[in-house]
PDB file of N, CA and C in Angstrom:
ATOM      1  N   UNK A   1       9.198 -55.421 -18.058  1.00  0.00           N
ATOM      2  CA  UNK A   1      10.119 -54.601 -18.819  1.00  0.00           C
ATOM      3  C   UNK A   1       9.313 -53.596 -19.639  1.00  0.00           C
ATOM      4  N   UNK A   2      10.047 -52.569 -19.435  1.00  0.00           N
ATOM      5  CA  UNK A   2       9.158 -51.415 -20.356  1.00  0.00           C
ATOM      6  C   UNK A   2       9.670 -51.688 -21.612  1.00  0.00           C
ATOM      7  N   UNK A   3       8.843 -51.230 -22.972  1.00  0.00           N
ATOM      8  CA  UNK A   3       9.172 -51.087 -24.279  1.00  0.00           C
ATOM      9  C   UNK A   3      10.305 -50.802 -24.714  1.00  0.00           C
ATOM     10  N   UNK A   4      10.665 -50.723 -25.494  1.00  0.00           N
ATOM     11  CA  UNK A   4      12.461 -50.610 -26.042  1.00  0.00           C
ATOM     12  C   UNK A   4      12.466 -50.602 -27.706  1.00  0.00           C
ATOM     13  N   UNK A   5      12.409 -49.292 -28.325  1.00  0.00           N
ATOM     14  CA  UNK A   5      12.922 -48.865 -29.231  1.00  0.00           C
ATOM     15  C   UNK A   5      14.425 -48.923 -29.564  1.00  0.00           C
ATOM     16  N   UNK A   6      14.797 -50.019 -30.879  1.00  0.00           N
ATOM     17  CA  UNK A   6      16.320 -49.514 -30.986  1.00  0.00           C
ATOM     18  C   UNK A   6      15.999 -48.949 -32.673  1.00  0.00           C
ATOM     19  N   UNK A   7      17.160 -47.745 -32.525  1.00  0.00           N
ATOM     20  CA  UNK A   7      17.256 -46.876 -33.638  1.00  0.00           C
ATOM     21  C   UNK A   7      18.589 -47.525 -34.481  1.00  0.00           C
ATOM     22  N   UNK A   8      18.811 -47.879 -35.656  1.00  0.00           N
ATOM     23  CA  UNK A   8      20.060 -47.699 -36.703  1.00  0.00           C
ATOM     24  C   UNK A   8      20.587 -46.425 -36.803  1.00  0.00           C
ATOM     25  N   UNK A   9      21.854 -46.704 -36.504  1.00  0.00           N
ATOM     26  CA  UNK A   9      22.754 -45.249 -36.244  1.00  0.00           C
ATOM     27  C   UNK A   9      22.773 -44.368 -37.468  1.00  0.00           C
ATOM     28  N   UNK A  10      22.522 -45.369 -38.519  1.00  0.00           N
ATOM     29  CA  UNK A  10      22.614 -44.479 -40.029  1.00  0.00           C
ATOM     30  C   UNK A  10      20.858 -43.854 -40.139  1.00  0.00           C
ATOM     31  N   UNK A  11      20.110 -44.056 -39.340  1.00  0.00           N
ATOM     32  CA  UNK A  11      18.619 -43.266 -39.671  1.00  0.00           C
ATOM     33  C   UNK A  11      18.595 -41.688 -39.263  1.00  0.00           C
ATOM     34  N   UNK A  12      17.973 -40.966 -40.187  1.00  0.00           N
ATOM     35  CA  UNK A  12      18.475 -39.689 -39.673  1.00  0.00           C
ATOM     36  C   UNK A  12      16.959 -39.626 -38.593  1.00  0.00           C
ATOM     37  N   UNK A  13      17.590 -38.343 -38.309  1.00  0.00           N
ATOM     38  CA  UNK A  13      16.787 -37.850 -36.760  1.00  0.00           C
ATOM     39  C   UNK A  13      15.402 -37.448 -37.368  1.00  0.00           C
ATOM     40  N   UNK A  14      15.362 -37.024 -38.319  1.00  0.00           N
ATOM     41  CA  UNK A  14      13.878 -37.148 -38.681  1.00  0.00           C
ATOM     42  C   UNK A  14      13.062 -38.066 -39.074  1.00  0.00           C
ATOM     43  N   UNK A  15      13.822 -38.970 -39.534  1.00  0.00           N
ATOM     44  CA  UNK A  15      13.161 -40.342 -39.833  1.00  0.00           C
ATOM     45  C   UNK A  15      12.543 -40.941 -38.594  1.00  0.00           C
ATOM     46  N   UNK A  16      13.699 -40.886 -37.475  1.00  0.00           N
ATOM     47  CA  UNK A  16      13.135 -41.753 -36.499  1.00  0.00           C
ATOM     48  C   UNK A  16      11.946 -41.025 -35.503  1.00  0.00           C
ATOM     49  N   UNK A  17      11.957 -39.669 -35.521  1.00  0.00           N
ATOM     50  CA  UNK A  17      10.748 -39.150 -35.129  1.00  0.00           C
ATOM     51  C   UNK A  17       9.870 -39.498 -35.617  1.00  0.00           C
ATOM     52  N   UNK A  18       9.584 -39.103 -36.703  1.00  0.00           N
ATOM     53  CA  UNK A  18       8.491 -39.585 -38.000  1.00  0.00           C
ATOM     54  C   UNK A  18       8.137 -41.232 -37.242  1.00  0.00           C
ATOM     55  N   UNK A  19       8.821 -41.954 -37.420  1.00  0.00           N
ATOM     56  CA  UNK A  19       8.445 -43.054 -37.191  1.00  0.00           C
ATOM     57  C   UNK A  19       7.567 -43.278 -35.578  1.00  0.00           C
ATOM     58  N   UNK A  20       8.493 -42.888 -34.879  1.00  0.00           N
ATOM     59  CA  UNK A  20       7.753 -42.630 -33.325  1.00  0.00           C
ATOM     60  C   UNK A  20       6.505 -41.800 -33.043  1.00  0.00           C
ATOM     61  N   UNK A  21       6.327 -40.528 -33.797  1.00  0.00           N
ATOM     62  CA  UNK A  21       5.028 -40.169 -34.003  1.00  0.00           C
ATOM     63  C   UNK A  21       3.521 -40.930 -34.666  1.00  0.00           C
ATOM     64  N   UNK A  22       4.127 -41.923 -35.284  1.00  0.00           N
ATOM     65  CA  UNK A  22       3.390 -42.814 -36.152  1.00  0.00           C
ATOM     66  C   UNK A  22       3.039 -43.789 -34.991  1.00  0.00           C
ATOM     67  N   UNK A  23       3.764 -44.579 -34.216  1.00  0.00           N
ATOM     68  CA  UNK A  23       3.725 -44.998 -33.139  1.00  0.00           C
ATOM     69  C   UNK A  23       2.888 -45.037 -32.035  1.00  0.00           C
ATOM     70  N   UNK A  24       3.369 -43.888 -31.783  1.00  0.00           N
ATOM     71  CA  UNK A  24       2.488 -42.511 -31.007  1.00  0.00           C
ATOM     72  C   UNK A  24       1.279 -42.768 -31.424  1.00  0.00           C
ATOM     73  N   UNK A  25       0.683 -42.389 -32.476  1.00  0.00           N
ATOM     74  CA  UNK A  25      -0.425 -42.082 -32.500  1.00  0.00           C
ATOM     75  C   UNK A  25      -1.101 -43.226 -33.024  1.00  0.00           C
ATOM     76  N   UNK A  26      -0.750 -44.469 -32.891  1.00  0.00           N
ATOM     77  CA  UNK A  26      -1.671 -45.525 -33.252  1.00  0.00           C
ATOM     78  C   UNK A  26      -1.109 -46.944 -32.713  1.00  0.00           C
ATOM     79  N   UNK A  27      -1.046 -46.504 -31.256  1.00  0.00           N
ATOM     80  CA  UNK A  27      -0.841 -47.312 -30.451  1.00  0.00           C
ATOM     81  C   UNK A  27      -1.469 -47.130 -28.924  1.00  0.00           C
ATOM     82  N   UNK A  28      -1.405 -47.820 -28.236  1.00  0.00           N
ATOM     83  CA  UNK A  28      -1.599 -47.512 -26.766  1.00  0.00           C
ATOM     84  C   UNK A  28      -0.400 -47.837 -26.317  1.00  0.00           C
ATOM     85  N   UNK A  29       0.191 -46.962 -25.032  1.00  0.00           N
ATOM     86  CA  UNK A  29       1.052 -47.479 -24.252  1.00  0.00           C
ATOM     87  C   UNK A  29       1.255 -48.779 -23.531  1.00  0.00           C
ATOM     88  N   UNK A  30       0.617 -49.240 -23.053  1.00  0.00           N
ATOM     89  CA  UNK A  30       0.292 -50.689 -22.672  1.00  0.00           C
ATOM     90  C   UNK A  30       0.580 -51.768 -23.773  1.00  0.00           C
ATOM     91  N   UNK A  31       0.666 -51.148 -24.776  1.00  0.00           N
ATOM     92  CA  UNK A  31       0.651 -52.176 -26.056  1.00  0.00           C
ATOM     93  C   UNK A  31       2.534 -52.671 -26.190  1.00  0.00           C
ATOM     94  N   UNK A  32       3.169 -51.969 -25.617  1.00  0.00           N
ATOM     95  CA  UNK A  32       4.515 -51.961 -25.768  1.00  0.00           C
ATOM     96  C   UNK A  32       5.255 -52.701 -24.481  1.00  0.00           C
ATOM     97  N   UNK A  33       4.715 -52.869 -23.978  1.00  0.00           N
ATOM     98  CA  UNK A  33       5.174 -53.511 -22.590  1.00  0.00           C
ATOM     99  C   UNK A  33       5.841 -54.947 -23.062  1.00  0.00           C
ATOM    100  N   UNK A  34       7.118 -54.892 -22.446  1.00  0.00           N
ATOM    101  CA  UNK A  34       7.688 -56.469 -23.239  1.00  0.00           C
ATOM    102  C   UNK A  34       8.310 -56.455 -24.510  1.00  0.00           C
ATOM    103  N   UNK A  35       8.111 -55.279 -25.400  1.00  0.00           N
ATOM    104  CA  UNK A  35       8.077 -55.320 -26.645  1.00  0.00           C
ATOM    105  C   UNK A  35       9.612 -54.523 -27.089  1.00  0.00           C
ATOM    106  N   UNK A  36      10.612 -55.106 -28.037  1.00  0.00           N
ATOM    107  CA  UNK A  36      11.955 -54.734 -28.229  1.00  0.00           C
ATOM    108  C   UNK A  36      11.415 -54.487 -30.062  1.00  0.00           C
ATOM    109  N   UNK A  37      11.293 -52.799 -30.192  1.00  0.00           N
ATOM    110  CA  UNK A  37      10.719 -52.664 -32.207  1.00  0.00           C
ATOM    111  C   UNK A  37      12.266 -51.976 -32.729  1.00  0.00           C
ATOM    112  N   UNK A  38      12.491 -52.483 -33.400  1.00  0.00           N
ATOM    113  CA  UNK A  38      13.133 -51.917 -34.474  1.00  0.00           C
ATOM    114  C   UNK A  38      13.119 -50.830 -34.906  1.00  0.00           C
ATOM    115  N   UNK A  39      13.665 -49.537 -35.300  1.00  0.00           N
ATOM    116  CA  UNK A  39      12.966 -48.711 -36.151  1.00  0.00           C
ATOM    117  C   UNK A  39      14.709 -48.442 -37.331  1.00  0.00           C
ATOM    118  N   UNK A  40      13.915 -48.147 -38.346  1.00  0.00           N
ATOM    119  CA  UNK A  40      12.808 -47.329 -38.627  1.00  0.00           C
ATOM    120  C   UNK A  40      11.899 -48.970 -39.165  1.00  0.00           C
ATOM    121  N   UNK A  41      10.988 -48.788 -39.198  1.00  0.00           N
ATOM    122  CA  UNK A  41       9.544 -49.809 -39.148  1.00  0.00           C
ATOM    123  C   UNK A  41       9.763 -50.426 -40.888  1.00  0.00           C
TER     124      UNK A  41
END
């Protein structure tokens, strides 16, 4: 199973970028495999 981000409908759209860029950049892809995250973090 690939990774799976779920978003709260009340987070605004910049928040949850913000958060995914953070993500992004201090993670590896491989690291998410299997993995169901929450955001915002």
């Amino acid at each position: 199973m690939a990774g799976l981000f779920v978003v709260n409908e009340c987070t605004s759209v910049r928040q949850v970028i913000d958060e995914l860029l953070v993500v992004i950049n201090c993670s590896e892809q491989a690291e998410w495999q299997g993995i169901v995250l929450y955001l915002p973090l």
